[in-house]
N, C-alpha and C. Protein backbone atom coordinates (compact mmCIF):
# COMPACT_ATOMS: atom_id res chain seq x y z
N UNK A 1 -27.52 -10.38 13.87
CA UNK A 1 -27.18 -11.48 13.00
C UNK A 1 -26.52 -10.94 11.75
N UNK A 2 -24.83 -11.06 11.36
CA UNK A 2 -24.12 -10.36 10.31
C UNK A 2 -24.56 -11.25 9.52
N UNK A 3 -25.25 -12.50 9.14
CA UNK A 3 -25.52 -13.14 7.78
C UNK A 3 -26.65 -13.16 7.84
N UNK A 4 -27.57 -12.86 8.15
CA UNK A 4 -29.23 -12.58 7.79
C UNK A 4 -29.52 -12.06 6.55
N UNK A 5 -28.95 -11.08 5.91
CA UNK A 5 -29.19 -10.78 4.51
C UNK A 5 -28.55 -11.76 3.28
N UNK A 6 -27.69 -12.20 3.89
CA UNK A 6 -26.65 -12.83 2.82
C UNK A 6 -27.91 -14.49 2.81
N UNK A 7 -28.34 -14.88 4.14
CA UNK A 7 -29.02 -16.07 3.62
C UNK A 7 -30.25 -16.14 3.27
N UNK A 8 -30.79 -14.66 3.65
CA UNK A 8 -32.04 -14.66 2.41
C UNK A 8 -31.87 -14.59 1.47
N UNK A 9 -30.79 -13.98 0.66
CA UNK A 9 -30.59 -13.69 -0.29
C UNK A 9 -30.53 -15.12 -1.27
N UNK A 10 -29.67 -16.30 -0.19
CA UNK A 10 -29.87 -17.58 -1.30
C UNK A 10 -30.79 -18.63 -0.81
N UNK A 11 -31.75 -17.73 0.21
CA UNK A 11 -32.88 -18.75 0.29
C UNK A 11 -33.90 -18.14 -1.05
N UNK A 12 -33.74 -16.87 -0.92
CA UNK A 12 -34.69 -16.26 -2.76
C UNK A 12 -34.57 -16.56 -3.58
N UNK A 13 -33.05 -16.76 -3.79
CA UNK A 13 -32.59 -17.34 -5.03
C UNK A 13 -32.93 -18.84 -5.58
N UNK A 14 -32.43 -19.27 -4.45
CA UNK A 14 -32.88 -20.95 -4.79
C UNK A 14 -34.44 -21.28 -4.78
N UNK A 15 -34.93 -20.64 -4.02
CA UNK A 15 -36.99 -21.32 -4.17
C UNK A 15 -37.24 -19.62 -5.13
N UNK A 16 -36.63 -19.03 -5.53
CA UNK A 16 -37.17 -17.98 -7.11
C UNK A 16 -38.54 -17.53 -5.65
N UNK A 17 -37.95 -16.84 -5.12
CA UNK A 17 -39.29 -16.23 -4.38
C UNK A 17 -39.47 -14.74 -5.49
N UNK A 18 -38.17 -13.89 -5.74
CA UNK A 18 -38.73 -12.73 -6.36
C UNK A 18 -39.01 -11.86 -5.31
N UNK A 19 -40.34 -11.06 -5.72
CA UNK A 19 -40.43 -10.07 -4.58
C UNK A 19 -41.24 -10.45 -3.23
N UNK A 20 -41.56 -11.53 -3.48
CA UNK A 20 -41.93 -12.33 -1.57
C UNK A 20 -40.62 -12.05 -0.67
N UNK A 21 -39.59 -11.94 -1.19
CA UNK A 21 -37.89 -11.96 -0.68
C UNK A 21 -37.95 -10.56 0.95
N UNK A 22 -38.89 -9.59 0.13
CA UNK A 22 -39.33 -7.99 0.32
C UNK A 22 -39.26 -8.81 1.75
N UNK A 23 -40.63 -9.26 1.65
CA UNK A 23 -41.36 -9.73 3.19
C UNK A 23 -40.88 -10.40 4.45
N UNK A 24 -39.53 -11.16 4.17
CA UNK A 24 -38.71 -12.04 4.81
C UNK A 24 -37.61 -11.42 5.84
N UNK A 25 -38.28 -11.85 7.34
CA UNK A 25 -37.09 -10.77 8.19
C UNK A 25 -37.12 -12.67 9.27
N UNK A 26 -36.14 -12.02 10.33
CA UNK A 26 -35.42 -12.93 11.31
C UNK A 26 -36.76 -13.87 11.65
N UNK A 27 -38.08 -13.31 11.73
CA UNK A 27 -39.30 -13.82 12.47
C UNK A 27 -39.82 -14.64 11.50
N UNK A 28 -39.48 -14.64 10.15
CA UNK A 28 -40.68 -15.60 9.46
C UNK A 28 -40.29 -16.98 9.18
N UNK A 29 -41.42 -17.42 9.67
CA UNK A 29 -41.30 -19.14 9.00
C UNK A 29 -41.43 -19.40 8.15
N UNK A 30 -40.37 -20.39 7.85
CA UNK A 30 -39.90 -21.16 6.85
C UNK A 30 -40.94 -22.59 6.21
N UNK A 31 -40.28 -23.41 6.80
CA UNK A 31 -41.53 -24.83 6.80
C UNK A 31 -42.42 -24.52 7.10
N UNK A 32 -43.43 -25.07 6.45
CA UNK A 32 -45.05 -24.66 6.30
C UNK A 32 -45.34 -23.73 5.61
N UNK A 33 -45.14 -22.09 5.56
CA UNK A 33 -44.89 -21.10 5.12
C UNK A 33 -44.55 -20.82 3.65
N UNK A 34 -43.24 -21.66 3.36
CA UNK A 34 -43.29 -21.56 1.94
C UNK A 34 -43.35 -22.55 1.36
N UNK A 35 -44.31 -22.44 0.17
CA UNK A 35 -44.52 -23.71 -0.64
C UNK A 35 -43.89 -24.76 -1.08
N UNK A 36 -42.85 -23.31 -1.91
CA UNK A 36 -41.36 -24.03 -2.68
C UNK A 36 -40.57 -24.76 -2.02
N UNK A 37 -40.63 -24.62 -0.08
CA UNK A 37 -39.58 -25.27 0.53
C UNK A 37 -39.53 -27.06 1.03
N UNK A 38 -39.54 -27.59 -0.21
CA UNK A 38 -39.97 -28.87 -0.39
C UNK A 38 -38.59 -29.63 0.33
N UNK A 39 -38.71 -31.01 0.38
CA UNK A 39 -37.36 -31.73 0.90
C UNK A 39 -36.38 -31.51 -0.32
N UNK A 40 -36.86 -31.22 -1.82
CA UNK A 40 -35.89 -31.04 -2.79
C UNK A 40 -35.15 -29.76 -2.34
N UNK A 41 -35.59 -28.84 -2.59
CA UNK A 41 -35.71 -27.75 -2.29
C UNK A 41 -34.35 -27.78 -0.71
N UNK A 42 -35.01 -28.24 0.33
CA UNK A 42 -34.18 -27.92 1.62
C UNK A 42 -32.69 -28.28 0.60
N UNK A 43 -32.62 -29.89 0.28
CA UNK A 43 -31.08 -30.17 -0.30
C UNK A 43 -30.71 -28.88 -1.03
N UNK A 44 -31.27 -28.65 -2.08
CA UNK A 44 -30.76 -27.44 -2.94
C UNK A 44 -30.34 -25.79 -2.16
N UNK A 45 -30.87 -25.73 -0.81
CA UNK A 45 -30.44 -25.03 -0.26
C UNK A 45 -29.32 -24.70 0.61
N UNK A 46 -28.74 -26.40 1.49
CA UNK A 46 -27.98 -26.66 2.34
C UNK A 46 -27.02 -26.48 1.18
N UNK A 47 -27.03 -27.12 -0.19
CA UNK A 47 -25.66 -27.10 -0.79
C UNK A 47 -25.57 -25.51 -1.41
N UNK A 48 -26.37 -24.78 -1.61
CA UNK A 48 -26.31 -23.32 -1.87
C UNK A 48 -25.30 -22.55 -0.36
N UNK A 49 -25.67 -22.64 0.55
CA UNK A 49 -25.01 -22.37 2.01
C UNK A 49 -23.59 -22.91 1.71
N UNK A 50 -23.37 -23.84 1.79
CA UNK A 50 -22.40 -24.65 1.60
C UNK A 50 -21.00 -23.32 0.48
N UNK A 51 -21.69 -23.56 -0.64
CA UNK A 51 -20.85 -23.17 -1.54
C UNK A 51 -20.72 -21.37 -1.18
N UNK A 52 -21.88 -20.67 -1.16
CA UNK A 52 -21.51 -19.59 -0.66
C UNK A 52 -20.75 -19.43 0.55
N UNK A 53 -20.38 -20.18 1.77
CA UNK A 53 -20.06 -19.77 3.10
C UNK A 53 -18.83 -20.41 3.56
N UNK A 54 -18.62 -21.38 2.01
CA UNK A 54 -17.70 -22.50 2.33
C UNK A 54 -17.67 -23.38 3.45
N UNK A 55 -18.48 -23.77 3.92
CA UNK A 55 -18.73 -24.92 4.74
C UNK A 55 -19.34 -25.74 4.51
N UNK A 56 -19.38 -26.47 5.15
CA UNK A 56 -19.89 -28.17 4.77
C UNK A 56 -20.88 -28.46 6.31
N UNK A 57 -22.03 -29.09 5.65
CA UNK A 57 -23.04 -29.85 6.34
C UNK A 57 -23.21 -31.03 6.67
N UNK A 58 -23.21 -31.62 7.33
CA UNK A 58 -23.83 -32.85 7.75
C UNK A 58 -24.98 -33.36 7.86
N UNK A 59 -25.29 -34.37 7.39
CA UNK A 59 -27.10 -34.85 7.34
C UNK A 59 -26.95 -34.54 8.63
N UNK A 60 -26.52 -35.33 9.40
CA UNK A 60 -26.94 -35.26 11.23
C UNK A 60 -27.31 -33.91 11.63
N UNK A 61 -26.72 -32.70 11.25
CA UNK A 61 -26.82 -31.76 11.94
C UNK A 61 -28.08 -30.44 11.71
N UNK A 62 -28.90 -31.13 10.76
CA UNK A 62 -30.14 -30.26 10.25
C UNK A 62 -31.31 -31.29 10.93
N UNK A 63 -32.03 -30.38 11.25
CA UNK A 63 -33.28 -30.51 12.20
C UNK A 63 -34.54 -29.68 11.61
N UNK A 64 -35.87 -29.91 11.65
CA UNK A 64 -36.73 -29.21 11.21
C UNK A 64 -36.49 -27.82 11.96
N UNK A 65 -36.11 -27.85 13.22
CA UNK A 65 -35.71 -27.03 13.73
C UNK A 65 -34.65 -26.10 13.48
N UNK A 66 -34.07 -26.57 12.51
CA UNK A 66 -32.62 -25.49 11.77
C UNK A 66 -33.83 -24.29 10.82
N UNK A 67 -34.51 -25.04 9.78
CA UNK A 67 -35.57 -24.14 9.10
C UNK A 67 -37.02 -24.09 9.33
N UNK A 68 -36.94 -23.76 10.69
CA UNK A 68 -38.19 -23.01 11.57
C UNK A 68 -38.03 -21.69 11.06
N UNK A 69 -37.61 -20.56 10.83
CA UNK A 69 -37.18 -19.34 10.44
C UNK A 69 -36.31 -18.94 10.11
N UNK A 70 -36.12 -17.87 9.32
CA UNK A 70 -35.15 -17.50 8.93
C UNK A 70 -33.94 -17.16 9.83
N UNK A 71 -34.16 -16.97 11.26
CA UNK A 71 -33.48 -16.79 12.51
C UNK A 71 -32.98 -18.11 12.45
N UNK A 72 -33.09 -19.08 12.57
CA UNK A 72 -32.63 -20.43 13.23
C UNK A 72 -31.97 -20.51 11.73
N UNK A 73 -31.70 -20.40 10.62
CA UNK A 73 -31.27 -20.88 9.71
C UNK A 73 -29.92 -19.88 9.95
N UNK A 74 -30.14 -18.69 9.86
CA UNK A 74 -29.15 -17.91 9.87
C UNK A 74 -28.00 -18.00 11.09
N UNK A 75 -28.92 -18.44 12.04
CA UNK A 75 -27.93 -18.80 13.28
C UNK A 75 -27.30 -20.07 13.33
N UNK A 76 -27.99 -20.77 12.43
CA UNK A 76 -27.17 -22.49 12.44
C UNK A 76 -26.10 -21.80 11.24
N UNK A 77 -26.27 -20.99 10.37
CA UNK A 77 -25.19 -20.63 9.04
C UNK A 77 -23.68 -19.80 10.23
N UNK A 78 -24.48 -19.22 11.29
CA UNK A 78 -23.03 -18.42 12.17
C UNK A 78 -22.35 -19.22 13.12
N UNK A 79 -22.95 -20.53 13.53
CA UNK A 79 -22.48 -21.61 14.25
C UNK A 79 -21.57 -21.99 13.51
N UNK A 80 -21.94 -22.40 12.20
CA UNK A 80 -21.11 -23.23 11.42
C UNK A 80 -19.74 -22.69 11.23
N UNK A 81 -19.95 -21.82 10.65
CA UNK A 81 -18.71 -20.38 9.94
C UNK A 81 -17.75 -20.31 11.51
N UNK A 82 -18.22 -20.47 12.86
CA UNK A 82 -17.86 -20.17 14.28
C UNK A 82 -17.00 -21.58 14.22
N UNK A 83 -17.07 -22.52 13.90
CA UNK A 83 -16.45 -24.07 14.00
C UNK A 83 -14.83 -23.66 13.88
């Protein structure tokens, strides 16, 4: 996965994880898992993706299943960029 670092990097940024960031590989869950990752929070993230990757989201196309892990997030971010 060539963007796995790049979207932890603004999933840390945006929920201010700090050094929890350390702990975060392809396997960890997201929802449930982290506190900060509230429904505010998800918005503030899709538009963080967005502006870093230059692409654009669609309500329709996010699923609890997009932020099950950092794997499924990163792979819905290489789908997109693949369009």
């Amino acid at each position: 996965m060539q963007h796995l670092e790049e979207v932890k990097n603004i999933l840390s940024d945006v929920l201010s994880l700090g050094d929890r960031k350390k702990s975060l590989n392809e396997d960890s869950v997201l929802l449930g898992d982290l506190p900060e990752l509230d429904s505010m929070a998800v918005v503030n993230v899709i538009t963080a993706l967005e502006d870093h990757f230059g692409i654009s989201i669609d309500d329709d196309e996010i699923s609890a299943g997009t932020f099950e892990t950092l794997g499924t997030l990163s792979r819905f971010v290489e789908q997109k960029l693949s369009e």
